[in-house]
C-alpha atoms as a PDB file:
ATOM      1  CA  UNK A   1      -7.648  59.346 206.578  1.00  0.00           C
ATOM      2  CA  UNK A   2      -5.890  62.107 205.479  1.00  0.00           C
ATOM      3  CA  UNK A   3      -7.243  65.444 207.136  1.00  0.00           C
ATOM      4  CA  UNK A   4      -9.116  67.319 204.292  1.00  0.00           C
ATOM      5  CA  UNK A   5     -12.326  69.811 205.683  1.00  0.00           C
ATOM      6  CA  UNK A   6     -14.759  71.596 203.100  1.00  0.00           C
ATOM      7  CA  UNK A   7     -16.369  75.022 203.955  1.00  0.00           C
ATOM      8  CA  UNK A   8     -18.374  76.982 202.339  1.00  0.00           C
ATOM      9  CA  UNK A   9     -18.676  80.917 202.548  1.00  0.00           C
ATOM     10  CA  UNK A  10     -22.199  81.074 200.289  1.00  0.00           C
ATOM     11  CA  UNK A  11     -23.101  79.347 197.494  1.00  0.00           C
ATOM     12  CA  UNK A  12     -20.052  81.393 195.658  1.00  0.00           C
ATOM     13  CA  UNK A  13     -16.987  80.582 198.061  1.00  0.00           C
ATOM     14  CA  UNK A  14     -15.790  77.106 199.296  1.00  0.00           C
ATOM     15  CA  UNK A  15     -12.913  76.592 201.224  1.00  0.00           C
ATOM     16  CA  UNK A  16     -10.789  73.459 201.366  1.00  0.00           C
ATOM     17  CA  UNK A  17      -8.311  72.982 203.974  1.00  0.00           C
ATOM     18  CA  UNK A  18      -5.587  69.782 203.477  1.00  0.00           C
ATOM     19  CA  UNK A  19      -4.085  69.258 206.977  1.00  0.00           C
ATOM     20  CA  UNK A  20      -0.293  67.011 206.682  1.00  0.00           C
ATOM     21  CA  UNK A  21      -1.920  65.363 203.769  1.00  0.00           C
ATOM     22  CA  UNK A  22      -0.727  63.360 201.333  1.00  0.00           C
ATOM     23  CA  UNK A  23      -4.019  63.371 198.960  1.00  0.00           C
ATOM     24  CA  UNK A  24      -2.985  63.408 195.070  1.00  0.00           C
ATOM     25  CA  UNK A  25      -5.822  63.982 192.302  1.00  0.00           C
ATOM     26  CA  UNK A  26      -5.769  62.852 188.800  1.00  0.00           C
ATOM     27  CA  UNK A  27      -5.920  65.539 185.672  1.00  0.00           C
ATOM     28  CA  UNK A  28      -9.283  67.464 186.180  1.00  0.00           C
ATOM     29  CA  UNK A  29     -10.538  70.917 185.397  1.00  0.00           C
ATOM     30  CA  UNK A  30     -12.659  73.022 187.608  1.00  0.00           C
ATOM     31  CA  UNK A  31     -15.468  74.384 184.903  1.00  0.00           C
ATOM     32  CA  UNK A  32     -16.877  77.614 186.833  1.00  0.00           C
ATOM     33  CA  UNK A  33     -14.447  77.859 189.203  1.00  0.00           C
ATOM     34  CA  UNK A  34     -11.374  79.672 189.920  1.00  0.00           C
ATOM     35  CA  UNK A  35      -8.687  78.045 192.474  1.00  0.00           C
ATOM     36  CA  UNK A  36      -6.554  80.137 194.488  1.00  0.00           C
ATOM     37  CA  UNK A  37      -4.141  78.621 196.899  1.00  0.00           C
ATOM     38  CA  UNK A  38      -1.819  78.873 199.434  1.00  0.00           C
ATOM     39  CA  UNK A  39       1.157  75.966 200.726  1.00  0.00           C
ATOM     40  CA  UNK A  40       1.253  76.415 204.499  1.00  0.00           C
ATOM     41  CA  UNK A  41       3.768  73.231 204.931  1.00  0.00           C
ATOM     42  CA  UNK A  42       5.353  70.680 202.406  1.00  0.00           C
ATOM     43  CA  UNK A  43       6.119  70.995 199.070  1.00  0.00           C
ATOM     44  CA  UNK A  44       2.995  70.704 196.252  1.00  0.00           C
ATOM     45  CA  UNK A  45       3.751  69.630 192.803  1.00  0.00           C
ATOM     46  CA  UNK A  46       0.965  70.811 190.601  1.00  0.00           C
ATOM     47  CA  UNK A  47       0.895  70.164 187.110  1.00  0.00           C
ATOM     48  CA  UNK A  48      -1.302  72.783 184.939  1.00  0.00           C
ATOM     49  CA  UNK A  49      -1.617  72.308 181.102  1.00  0.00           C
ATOM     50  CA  UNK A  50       0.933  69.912 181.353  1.00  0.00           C
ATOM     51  CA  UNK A  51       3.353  72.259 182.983  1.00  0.00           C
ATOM     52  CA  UNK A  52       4.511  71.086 186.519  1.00  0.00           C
ATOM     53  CA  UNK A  53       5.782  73.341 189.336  1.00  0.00           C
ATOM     54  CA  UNK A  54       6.682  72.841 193.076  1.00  0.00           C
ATOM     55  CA  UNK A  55       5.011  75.238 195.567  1.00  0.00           C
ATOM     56  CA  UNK A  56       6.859  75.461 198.714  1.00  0.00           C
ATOM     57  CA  UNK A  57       5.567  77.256 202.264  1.00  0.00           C
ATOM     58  CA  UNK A  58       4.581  80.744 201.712  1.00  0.00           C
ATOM     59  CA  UNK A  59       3.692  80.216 197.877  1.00  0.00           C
ATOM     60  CA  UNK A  60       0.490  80.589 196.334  1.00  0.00           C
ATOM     61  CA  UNK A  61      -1.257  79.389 192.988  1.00  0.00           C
ATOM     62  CA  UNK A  62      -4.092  80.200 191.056  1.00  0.00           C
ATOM     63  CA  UNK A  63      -5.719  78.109 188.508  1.00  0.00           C
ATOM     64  CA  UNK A  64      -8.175  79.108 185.817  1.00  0.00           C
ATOM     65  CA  UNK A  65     -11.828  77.778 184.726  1.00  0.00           C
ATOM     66  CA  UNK A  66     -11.525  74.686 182.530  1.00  0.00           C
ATOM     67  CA  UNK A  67      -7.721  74.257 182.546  1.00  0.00           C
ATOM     68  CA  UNK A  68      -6.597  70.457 183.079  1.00  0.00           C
ATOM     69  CA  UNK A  69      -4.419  70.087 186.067  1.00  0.00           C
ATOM     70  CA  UNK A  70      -3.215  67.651 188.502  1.00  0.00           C
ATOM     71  CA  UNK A  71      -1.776  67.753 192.420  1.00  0.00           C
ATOM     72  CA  UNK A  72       0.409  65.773 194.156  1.00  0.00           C
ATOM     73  CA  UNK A  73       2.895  65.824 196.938  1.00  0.00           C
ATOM     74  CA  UNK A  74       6.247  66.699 196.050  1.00  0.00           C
ATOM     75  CA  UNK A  75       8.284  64.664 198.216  1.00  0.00           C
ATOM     76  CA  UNK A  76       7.616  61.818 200.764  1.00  0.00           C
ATOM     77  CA  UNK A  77       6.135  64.282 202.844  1.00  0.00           C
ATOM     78  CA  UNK A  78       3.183  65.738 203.754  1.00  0.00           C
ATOM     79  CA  UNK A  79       1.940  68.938 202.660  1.00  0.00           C
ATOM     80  CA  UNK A  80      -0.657  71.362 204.570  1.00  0.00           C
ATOM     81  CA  UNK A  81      -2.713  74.241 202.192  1.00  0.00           C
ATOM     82  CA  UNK A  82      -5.597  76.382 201.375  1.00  0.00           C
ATOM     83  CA  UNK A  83      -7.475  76.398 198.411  1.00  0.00           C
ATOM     84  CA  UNK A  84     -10.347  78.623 197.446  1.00  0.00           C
ATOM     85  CA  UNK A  85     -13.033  77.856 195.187  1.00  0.00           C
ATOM     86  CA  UNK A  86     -14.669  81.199 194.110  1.00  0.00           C
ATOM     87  CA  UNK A  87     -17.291  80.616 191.329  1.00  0.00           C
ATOM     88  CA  UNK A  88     -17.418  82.543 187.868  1.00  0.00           C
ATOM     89  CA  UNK A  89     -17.751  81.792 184.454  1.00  0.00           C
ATOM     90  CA  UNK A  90     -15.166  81.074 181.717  1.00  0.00           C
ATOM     91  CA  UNK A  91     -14.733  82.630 178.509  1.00  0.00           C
ATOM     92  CA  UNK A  92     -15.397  80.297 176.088  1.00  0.00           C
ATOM     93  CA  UNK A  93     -14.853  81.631 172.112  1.00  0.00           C
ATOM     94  CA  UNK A  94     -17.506  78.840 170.275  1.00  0.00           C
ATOM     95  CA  UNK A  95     -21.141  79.099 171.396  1.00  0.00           C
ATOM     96  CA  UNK A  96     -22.141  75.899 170.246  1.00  0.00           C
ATOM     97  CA  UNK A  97     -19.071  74.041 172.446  1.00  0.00           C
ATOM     98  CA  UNK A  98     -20.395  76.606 175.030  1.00  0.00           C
ATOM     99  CA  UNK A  99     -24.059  75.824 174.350  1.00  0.00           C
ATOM    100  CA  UNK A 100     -22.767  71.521 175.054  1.00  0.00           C
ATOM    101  CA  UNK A 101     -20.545  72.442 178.155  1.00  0.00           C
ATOM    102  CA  UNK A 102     -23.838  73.777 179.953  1.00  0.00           C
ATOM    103  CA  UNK A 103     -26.088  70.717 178.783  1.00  0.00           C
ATOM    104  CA  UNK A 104     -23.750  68.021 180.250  1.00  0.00           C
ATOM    105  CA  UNK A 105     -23.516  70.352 183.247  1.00  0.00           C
ATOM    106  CA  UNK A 106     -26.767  70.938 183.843  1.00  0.00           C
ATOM    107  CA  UNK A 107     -28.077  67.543 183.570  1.00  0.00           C
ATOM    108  CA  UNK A 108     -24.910  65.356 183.760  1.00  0.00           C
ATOM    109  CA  UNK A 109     -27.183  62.195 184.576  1.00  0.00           C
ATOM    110  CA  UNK A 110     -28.541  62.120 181.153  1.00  0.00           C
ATOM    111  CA  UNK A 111     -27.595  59.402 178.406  1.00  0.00           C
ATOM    112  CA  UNK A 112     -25.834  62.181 176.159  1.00  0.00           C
ATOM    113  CA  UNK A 113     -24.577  60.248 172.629  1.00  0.00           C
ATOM    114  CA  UNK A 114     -21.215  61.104 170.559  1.00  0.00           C
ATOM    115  CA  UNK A 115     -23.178  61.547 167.617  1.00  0.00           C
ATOM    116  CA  UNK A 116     -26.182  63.582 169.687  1.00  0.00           C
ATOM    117  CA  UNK A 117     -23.098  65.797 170.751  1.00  0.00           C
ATOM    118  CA  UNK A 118     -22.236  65.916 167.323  1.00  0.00           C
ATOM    119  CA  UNK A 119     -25.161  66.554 165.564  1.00  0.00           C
ATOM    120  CA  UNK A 120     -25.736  69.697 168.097  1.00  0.00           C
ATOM    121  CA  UNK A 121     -22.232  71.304 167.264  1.00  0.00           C
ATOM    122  CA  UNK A 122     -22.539  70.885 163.942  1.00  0.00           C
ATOM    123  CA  UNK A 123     -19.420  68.755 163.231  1.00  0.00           C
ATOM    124  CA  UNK A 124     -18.186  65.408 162.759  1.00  0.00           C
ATOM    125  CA  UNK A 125     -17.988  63.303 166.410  1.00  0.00           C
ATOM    126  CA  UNK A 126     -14.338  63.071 165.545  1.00  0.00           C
ATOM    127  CA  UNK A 127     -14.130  66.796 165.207  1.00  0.00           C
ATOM    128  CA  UNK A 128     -16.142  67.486 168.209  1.00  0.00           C
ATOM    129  CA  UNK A 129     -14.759  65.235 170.417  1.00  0.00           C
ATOM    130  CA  UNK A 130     -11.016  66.719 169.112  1.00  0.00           C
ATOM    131  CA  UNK A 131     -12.594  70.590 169.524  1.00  0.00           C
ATOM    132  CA  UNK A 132     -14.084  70.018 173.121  1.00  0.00           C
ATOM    133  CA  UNK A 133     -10.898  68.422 174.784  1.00  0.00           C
ATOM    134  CA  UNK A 134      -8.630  71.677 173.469  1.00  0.00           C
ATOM    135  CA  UNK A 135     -11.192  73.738 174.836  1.00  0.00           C
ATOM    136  CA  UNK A 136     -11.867  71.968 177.957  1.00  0.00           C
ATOM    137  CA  UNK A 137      -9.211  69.743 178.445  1.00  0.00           C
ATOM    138  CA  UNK A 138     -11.091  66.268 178.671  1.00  0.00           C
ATOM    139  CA  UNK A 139     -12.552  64.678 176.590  1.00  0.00           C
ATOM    140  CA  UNK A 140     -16.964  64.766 176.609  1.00  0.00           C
ATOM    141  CA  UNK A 141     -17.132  61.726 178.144  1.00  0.00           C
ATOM    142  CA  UNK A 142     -14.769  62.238 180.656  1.00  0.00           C
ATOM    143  CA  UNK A 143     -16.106  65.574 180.969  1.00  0.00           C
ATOM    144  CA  UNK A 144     -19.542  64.030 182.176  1.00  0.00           C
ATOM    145  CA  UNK A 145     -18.252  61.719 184.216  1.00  0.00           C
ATOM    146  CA  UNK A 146     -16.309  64.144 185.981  1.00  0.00           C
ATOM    147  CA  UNK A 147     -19.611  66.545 185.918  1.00  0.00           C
ATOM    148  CA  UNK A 148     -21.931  63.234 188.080  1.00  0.00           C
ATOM    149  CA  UNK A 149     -19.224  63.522 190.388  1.00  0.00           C
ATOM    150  CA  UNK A 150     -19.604  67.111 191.086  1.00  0.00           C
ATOM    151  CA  UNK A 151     -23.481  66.647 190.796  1.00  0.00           C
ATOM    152  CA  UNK A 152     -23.074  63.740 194.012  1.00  0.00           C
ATOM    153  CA  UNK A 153     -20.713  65.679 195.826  1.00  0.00           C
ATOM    154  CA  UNK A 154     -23.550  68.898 196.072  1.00  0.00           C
ATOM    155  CA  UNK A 155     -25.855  65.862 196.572  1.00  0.00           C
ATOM    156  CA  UNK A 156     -24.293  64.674 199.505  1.00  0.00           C
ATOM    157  CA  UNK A 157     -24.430  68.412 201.536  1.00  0.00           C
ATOM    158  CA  UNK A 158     -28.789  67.159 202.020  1.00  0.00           C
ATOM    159  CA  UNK A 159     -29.851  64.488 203.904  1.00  0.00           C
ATOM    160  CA  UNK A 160     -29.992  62.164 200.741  1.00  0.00           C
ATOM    161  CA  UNK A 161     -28.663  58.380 201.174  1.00  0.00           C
ATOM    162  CA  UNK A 162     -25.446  57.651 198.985  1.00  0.00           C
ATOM    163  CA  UNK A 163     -27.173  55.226 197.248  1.00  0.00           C
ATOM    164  CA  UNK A 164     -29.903  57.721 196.592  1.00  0.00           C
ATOM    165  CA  UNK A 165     -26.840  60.230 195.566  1.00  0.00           C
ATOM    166  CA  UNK A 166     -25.576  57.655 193.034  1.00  0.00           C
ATOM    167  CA  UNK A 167     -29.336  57.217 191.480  1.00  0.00           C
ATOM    168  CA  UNK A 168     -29.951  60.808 191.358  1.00  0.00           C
ATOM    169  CA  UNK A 169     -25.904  61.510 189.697  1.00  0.00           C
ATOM    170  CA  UNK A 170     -26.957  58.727 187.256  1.00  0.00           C
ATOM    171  CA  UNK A 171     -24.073  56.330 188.307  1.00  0.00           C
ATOM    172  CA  UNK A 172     -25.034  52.715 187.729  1.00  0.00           C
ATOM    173  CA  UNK A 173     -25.058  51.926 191.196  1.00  0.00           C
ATOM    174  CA  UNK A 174     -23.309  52.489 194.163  1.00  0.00           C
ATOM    175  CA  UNK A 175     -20.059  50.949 193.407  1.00  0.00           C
ATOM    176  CA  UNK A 176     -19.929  53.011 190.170  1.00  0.00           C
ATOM    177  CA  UNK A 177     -20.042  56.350 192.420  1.00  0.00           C
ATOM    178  CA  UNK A 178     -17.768  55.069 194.507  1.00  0.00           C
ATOM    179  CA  UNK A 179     -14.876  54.251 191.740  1.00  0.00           C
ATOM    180  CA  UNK A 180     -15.258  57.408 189.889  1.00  0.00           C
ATOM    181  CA  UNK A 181     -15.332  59.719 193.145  1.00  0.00           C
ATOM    182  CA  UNK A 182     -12.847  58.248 194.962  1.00  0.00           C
ATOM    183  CA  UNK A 183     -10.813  58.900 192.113  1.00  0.00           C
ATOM    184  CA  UNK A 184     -11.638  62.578 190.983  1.00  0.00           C
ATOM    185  CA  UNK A 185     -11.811  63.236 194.985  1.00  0.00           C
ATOM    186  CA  UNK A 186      -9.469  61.300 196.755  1.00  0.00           C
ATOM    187  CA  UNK A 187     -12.235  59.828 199.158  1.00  0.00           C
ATOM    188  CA  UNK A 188     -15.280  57.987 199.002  1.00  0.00           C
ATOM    189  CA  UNK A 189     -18.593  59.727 199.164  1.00  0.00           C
ATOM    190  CA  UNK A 190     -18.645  58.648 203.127  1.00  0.00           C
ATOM    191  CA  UNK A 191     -15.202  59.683 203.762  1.00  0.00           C
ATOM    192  CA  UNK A 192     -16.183  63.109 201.842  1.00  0.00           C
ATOM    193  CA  UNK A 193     -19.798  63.538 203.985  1.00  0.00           C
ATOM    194  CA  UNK A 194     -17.859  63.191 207.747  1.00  0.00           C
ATOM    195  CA  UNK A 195     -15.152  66.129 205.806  1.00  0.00           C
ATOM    196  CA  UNK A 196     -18.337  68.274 205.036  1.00  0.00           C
ATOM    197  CA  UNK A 197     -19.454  68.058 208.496  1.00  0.00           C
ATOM    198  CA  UNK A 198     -15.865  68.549 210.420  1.00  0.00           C
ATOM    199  CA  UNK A 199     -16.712  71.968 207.917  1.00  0.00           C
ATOM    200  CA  UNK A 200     -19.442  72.921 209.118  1.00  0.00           C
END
């Protein structure tokens, strides 16, 4: 396994340190979060808003709340870096896509319809759906799924089971968590519990 430890400062700071990885992760966003890192070794290809650029040793990058992105390694090689998480909260100009982005946040588990969505930002689901991925780059269902995954991996810093964790995320079962995490992550949730403790 590549060599990826999580550490957290306080409940406003985490810290993730990539070791000679090679670990690539598919577009995401990062809602109340702002990334700031630095390239150590390697070469980084990171692709934000559909703009890619290569981030060599010495480098650093920063990437804003809810702005799609993807990372990669640039070359056949491995790549060591920093990243800090530091936790604030976005500007966003429509209160009622604001007033949606909190609800599937806050309670991502939930069976949350198109039309419900809809019906609460007073437009058509086509509309919505349209309005929501230009202001947070995925789509709402995406979105949500992306949001369990974030709900399981604060989950998994107790003493819960993973099978508990993928209840309690509302995952169908533990196979579910396992496919959607391992991609938005790059690890399973086991792989990701033994990185939380080399952290600790």
């Amino acid at each position: 396994m590549n060599e990826v430890t999580y550490s957290k400062k306080n409940d406003e700071i985490e810290c993730v340190r990539y070791e000679r990885s090679r670990k690539a992760y598919l577009p995401h966003t990062h809602s109340r979060h702002l990334m700031i890192g630095y390239i150590e070794e390697g070469q980084v290809c990171i692709t934000i808003d559909g703009e890619s650029c290569i981030y060599k040793p010495g480098d650093e990058f920063r990437i804003m709340p809810n702005v799609l992105h993807e990372i990669e390694p640039a070359d056949e090689n491995t790549y060591s870096m920093v990243v800090m998480c530091i936790k604030t909260e976005a500007v966003v100009d429509d209160d009622d896509l604001k007033e949606l982005q909190d609800t599937i946040m806050e309670k991502p588990e939930n069976i949350y319809l198109i039309e419900e969505m809809a019906d609460d930002t007073h437009v058509s689901p086509y509309h919505m759906i349209r309005k929501f991925k230009k202001a947070f780059g995925l789509t709402p269902h995406q979105f949500q799924i992306q949001c369990k995954v974030r709900k399981a991996q604060k989950l998994l810093e107790t003493t819960k089971s993973i099978p508990e964790v993928a209840y309690e995320a509302g995952f169908c079962d533990q196979s579910h968590l396992d496919r959607c995490f391992q991609k938005l992550v790059g690890m399973t949730p086991g792989q990701y519990k033994d990185a939380l403790a080399k952290g600790d």
